[in-house]
PDB file of N, CA and C in Angstrom:
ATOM      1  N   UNK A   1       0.848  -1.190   0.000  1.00  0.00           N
ATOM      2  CA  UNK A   1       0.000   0.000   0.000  1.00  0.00           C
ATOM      3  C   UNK A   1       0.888   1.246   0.000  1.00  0.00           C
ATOM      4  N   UNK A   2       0.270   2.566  -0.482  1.00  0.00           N
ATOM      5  CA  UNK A   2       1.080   3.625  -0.432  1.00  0.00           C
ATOM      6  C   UNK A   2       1.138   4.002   0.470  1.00  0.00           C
ATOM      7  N   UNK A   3       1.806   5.004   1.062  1.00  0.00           N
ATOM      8  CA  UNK A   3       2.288   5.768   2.325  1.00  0.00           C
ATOM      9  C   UNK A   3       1.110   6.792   1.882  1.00  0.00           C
ATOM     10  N   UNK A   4       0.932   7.295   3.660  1.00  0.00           N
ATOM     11  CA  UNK A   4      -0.660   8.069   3.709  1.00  0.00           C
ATOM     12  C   UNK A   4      -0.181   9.552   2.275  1.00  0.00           C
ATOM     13  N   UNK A   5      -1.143   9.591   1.905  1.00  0.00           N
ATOM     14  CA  UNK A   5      -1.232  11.112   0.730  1.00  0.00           C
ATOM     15  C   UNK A   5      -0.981  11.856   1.631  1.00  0.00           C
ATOM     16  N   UNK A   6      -0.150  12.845   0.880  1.00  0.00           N
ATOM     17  CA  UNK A   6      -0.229  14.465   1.772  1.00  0.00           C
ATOM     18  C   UNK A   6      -0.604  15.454   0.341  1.00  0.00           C
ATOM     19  N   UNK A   7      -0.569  16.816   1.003  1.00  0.00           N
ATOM     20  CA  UNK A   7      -0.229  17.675  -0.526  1.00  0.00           C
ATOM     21  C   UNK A   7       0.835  17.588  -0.809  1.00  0.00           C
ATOM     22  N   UNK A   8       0.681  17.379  -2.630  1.00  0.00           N
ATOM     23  CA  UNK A   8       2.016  18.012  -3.139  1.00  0.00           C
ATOM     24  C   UNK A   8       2.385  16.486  -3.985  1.00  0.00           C
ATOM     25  N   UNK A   9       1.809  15.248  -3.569  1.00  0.00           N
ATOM     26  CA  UNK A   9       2.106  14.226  -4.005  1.00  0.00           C
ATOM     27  C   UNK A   9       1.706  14.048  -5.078  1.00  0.00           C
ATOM     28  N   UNK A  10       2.462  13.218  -5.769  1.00  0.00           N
ATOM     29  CA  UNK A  10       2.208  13.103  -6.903  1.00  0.00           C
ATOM     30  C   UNK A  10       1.249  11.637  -7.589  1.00  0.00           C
ATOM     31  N   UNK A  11       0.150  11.439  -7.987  1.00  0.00           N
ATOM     32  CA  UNK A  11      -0.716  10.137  -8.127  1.00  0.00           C
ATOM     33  C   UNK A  11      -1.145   9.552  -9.617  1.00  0.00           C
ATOM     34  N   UNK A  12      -1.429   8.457  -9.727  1.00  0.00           N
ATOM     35  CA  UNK A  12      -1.693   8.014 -10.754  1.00  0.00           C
ATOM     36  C   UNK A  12      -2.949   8.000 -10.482  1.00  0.00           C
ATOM     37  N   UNK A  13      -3.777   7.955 -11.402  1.00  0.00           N
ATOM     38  CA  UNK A  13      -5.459   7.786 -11.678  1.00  0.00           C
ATOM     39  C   UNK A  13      -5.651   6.269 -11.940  1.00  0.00           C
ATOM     40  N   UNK A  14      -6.363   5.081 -11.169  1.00  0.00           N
ATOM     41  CA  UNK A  14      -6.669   4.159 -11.405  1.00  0.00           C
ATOM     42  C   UNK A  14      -7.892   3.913 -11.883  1.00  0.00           C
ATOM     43  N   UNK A  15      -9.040   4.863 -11.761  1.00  0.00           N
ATOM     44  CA  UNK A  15     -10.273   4.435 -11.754  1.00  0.00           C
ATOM     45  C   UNK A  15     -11.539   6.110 -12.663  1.00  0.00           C
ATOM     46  N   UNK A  16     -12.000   5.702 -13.423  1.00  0.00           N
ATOM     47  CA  UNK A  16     -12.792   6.947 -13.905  1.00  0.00           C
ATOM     48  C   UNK A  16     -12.360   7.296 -15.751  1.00  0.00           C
ATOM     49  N   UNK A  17     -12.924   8.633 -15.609  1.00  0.00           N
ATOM     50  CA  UNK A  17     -12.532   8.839 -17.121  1.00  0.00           C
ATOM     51  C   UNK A  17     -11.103   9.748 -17.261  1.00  0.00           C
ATOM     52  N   UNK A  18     -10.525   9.924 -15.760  1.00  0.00           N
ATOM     53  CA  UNK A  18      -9.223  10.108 -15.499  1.00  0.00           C
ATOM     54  C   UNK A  18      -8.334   8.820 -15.759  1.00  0.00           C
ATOM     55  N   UNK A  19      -8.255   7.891 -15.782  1.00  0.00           N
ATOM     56  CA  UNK A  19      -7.483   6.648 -15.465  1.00  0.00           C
ATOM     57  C   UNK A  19      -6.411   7.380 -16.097  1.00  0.00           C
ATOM     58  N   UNK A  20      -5.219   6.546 -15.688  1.00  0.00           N
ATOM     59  CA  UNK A  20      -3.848   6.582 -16.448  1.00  0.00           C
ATOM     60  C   UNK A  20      -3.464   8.349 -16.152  1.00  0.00           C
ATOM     61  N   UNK A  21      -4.076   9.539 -15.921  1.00  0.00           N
ATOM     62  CA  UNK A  21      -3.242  10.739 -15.887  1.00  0.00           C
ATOM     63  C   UNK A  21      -2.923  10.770 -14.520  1.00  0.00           C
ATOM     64  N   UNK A  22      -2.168  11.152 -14.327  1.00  0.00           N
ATOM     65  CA  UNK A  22      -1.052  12.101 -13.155  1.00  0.00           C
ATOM     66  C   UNK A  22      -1.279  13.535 -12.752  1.00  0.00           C
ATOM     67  N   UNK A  23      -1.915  13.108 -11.403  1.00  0.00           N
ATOM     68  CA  UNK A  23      -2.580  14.624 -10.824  1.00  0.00           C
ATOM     69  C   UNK A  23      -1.514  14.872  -9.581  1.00  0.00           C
ATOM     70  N   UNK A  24      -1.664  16.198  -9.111  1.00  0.00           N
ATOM     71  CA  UNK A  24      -0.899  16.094  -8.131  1.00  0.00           C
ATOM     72  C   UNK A  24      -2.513  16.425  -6.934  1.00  0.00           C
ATOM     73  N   UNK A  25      -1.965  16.128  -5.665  1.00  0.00           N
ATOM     74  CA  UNK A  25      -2.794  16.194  -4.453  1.00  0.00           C
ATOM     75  C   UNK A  25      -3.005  17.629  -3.794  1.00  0.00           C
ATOM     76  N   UNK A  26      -4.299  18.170  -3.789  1.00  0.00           N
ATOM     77  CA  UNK A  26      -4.130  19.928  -3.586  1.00  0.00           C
ATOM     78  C   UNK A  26      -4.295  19.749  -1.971  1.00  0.00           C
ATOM     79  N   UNK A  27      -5.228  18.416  -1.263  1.00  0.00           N
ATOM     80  CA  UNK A  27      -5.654  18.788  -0.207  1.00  0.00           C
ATOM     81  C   UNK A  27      -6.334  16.971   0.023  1.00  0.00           C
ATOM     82  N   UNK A  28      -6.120  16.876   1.682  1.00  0.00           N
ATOM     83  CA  UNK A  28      -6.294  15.541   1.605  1.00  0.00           C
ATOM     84  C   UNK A  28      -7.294  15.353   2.699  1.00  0.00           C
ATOM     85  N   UNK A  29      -8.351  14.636   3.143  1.00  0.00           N
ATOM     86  CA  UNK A  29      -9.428  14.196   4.064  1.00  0.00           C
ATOM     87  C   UNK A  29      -9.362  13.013   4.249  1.00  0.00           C
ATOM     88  N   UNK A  30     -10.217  12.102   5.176  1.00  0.00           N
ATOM     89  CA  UNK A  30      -9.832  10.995   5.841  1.00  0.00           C
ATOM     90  C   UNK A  30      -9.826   9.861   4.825  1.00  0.00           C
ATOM     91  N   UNK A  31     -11.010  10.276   3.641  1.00  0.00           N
ATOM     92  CA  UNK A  31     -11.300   8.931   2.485  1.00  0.00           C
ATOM     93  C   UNK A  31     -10.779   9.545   1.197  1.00  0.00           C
ATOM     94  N   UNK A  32     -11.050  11.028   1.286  1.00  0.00           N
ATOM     95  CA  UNK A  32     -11.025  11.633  -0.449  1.00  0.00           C
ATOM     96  C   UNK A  32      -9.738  12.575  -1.152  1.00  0.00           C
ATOM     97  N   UNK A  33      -9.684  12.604  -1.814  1.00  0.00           N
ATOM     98  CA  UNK A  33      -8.404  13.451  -2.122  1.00  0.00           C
ATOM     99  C   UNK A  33      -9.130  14.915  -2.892  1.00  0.00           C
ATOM    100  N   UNK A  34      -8.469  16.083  -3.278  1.00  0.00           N
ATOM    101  CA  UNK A  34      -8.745  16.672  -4.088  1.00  0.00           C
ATOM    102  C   UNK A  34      -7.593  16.999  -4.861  1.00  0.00           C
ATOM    103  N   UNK A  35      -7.848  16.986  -6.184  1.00  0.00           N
ATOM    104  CA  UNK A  35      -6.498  16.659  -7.468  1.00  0.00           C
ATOM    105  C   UNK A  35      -6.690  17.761  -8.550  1.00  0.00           C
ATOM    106  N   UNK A  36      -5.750  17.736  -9.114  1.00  0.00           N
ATOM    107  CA  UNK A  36      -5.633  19.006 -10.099  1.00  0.00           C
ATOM    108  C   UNK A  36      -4.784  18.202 -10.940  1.00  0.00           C
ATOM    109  N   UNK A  37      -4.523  19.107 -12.376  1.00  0.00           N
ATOM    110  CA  UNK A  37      -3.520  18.516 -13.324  1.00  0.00           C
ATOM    111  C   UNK A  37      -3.813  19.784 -13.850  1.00  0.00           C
ATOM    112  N   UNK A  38      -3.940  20.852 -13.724  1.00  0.00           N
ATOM    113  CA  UNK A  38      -3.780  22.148 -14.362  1.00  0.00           C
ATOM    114  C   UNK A  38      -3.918  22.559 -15.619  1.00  0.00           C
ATOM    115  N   UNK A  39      -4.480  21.369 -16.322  1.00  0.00           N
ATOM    116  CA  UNK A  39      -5.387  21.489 -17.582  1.00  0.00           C
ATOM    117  C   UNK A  39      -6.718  21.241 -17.694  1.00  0.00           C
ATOM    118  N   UNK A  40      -6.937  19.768 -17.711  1.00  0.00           N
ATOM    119  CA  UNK A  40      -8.473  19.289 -17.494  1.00  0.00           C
ATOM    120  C   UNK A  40      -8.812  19.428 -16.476  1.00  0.00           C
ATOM    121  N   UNK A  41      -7.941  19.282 -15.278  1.00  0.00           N
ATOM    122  CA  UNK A  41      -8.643  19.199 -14.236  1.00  0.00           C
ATOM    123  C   UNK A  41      -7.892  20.574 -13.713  1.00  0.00           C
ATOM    124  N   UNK A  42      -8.850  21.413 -13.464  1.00  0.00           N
ATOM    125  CA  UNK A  42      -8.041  23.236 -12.617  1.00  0.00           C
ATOM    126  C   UNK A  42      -7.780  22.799 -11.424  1.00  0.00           C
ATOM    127  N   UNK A  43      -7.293  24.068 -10.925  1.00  0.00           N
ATOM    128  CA  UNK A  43      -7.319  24.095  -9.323  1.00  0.00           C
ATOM    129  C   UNK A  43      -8.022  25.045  -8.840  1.00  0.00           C
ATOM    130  N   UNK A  44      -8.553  25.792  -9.599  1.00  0.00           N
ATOM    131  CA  UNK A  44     -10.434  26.602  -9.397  1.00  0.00           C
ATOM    132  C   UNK A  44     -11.291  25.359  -8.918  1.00  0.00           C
ATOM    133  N   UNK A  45     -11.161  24.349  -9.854  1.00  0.00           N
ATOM    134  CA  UNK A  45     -12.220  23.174  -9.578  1.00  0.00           C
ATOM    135  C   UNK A  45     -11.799  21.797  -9.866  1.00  0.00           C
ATOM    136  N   UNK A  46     -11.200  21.729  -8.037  1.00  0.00           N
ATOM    137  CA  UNK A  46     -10.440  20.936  -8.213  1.00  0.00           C
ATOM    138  C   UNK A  46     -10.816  18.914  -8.461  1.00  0.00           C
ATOM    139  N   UNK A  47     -10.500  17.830  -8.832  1.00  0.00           N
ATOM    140  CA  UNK A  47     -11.793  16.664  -8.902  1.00  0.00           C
ATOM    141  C   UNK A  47     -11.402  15.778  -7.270  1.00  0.00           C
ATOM    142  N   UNK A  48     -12.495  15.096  -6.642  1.00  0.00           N
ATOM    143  CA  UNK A  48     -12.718  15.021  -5.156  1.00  0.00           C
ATOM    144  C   UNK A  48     -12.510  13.446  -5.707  1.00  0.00           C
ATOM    145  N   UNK A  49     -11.867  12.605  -5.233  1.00  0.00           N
ATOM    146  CA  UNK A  49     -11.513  10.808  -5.380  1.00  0.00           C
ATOM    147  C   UNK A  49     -10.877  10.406  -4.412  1.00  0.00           C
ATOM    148  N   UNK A  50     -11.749   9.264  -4.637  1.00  0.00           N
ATOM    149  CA  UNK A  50     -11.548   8.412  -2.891  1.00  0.00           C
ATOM    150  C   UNK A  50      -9.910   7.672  -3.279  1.00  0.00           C
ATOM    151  N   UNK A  51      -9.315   7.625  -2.018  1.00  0.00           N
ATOM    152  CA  UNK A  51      -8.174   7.375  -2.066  1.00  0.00           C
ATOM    153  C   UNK A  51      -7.392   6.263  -2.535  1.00  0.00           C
ATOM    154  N   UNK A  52      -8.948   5.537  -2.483  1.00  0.00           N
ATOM    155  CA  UNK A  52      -8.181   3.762  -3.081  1.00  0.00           C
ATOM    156  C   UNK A  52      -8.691   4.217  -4.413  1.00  0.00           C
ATOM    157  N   UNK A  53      -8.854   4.755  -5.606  1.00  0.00           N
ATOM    158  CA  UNK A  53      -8.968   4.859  -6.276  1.00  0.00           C
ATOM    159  C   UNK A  53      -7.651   5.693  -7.545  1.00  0.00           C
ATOM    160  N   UNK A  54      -6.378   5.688  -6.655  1.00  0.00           N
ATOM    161  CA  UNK A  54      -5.598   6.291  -7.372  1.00  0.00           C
ATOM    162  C   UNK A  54      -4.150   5.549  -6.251  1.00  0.00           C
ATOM    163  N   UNK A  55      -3.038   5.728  -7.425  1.00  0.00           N
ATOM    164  CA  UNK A  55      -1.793   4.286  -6.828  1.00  0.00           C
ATOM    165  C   UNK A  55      -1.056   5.872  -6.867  1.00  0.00           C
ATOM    166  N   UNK A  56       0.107   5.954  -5.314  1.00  0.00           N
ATOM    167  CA  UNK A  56       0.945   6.905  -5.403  1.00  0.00           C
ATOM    168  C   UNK A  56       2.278   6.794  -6.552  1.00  0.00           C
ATOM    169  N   UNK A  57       2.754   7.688  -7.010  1.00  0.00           N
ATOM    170  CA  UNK A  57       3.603   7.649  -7.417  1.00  0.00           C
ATOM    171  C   UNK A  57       4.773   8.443  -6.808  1.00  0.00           C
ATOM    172  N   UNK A  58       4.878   9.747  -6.311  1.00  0.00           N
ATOM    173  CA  UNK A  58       5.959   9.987  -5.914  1.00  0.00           C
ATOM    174  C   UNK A  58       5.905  11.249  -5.397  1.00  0.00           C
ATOM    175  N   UNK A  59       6.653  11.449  -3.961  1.00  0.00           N
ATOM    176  CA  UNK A  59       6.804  13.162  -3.358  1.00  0.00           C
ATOM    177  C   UNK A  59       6.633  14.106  -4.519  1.00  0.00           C
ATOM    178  N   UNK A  60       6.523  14.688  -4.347  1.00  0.00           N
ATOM    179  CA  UNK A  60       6.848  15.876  -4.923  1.00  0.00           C
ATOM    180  C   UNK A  60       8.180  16.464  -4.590  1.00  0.00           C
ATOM    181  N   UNK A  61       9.194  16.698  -5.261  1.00  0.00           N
ATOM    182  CA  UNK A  61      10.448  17.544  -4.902  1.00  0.00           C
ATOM    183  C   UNK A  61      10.589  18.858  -5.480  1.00  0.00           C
ATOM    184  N   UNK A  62       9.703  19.125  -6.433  1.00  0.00           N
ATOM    185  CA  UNK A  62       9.710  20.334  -7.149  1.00  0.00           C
ATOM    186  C   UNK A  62       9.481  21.640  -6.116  1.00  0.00           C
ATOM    187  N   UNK A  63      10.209  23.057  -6.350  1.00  0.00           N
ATOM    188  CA  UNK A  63       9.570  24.002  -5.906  1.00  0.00           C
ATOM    189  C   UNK A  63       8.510  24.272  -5.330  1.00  0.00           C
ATOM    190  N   UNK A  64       6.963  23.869  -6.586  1.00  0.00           N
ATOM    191  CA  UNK A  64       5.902  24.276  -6.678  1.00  0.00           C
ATOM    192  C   UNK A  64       5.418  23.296  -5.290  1.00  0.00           C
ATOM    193  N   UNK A  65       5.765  22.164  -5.366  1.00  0.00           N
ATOM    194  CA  UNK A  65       4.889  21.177  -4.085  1.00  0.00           C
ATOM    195  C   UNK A  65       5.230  21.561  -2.614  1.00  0.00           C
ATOM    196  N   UNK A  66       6.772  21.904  -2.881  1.00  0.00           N
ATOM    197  CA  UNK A  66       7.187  22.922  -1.185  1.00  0.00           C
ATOM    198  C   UNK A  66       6.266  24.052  -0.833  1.00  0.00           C
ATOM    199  N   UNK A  67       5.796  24.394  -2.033  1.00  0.00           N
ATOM    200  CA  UNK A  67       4.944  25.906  -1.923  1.00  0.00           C
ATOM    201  C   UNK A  67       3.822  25.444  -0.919  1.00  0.00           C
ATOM    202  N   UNK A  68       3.339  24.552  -2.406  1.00  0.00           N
ATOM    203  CA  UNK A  68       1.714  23.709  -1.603  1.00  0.00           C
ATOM    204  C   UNK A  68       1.819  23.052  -0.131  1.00  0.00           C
ATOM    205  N   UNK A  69       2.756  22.381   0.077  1.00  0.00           N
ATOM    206  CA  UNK A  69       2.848  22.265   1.336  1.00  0.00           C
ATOM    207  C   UNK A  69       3.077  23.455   2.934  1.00  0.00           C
ATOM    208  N   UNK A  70       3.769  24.801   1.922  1.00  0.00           N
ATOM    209  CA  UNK A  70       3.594  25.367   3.140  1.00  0.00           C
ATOM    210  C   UNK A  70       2.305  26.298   3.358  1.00  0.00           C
ATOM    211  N   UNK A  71       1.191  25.921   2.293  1.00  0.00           N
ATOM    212  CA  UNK A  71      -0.254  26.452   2.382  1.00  0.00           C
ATOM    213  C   UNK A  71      -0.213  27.445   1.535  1.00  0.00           C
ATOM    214  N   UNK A  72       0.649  28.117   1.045  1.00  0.00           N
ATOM    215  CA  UNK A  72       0.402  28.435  -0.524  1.00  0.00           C
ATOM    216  C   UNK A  72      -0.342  28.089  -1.860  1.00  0.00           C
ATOM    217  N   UNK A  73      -1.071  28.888  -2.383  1.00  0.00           N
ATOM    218  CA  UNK A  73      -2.215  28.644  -3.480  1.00  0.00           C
ATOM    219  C   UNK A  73      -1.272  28.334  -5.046  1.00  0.00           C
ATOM    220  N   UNK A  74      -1.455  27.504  -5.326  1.00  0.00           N
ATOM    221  CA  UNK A  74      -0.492  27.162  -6.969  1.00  0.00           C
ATOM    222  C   UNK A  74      -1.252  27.578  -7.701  1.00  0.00           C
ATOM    223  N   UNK A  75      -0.939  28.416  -9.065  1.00  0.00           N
ATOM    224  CA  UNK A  75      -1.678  28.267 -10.583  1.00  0.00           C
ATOM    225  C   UNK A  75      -1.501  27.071 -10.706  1.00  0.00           C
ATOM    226  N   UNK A  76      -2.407  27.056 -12.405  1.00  0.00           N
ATOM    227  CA  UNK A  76      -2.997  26.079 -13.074  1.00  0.00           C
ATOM    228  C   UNK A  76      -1.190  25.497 -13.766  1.00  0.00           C
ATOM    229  N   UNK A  77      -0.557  26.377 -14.044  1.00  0.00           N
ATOM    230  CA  UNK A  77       0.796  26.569 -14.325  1.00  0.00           C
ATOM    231  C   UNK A  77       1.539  25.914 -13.620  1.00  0.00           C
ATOM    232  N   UNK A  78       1.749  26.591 -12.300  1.00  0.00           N
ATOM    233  CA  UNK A  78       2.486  25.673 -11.251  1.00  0.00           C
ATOM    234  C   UNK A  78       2.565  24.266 -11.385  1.00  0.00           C
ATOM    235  N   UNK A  79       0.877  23.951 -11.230  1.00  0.00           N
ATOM    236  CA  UNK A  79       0.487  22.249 -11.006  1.00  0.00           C
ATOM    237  C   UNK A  79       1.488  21.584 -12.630  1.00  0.00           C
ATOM    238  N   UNK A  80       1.181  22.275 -13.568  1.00  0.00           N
ATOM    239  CA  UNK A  80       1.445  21.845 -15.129  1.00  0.00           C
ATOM    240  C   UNK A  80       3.042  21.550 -14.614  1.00  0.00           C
ATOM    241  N   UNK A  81       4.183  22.644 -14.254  1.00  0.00           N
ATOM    242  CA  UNK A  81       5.147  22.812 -14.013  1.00  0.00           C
ATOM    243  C   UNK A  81       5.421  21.270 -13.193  1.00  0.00           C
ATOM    244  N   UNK A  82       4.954  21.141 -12.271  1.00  0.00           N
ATOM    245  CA  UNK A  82       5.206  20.652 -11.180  1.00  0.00           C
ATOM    246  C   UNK A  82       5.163  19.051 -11.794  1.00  0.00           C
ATOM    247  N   UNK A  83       4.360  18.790 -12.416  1.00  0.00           N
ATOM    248  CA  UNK A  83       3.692  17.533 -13.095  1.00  0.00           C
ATOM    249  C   UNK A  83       4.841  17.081 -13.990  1.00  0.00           C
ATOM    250  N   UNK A  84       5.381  17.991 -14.961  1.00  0.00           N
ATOM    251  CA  UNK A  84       6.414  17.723 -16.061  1.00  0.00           C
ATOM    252  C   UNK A  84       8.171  17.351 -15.109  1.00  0.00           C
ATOM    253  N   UNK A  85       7.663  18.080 -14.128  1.00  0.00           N
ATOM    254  CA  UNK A  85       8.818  17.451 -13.612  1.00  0.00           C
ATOM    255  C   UNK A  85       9.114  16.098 -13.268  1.00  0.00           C
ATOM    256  N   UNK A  86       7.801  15.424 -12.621  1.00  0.00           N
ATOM    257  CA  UNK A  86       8.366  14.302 -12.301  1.00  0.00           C
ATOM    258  C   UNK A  86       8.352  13.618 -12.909  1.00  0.00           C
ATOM    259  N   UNK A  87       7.392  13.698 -14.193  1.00  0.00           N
ATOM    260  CA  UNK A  87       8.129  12.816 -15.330  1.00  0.00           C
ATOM    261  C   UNK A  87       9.276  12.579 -16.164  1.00  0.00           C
ATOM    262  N   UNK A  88       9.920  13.948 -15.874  1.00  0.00           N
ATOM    263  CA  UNK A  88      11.418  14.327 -16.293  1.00  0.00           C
ATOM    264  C   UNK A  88      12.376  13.117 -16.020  1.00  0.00           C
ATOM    265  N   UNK A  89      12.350  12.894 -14.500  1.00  0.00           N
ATOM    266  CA  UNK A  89      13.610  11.975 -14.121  1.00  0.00           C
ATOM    267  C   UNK A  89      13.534  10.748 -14.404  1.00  0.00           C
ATOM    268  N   UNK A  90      12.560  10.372 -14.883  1.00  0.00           N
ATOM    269  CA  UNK A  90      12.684   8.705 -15.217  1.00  0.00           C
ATOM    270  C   UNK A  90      13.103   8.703 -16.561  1.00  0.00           C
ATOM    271  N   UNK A  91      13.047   9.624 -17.485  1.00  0.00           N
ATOM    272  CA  UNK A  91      13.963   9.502 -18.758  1.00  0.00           C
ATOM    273  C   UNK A  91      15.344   9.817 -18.397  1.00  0.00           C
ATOM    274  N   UNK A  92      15.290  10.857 -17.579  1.00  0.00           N
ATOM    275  CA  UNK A  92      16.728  10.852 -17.622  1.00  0.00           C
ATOM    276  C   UNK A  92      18.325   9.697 -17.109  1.00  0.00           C
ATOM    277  N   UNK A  93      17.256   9.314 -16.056  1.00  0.00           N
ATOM    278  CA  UNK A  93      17.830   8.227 -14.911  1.00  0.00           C
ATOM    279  C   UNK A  93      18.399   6.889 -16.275  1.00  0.00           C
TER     280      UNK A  93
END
């Protein structure tokens, strides 16, 4: 199982007409998450999914997720930013 969600994490979509994209975590409750990907999904309006419904993939190390974690509001940009990063290192690695 994954380690509990926080903000800033980074998730895979297992279940919905999201499956397969990579949201990051804006805000977390005992069952639900709320997720962004700063295109389809904003962070005006952000989408609410229960937690077993998405497999972690990875901290966030970027700038933008330190932000979110210290209760700072991200653009739609940020999240975009933030997202391309962590797909960055597995090509590079």
């Amino acid at each position: 199982m994954a380690p509990d969600m926080e903000k800033s994490d980074i998730v895979l979509s297992q279940q919905g007409r999201d499956k397969g994209r990579l949201l990051m975590v804006l805000d977390t409750d005992a069952e639900y998450l709320l997720l962004a990907d700063g295109r389809r999904r904003r962070v005006e309006r952000p989408k609410r999914k229960k937690i077993r419904h998405v497999s972690f993939v990875a901290k966030s190390r970027s700038e933008e997720g330190r932000r979110l974690r210290q209760g700072e509001k991200l653009s739609n940009s940020e999240v975009r930013r933030a997202l391309r990063q962590e797909e960055a290192p597995t090509n590079a690695e």
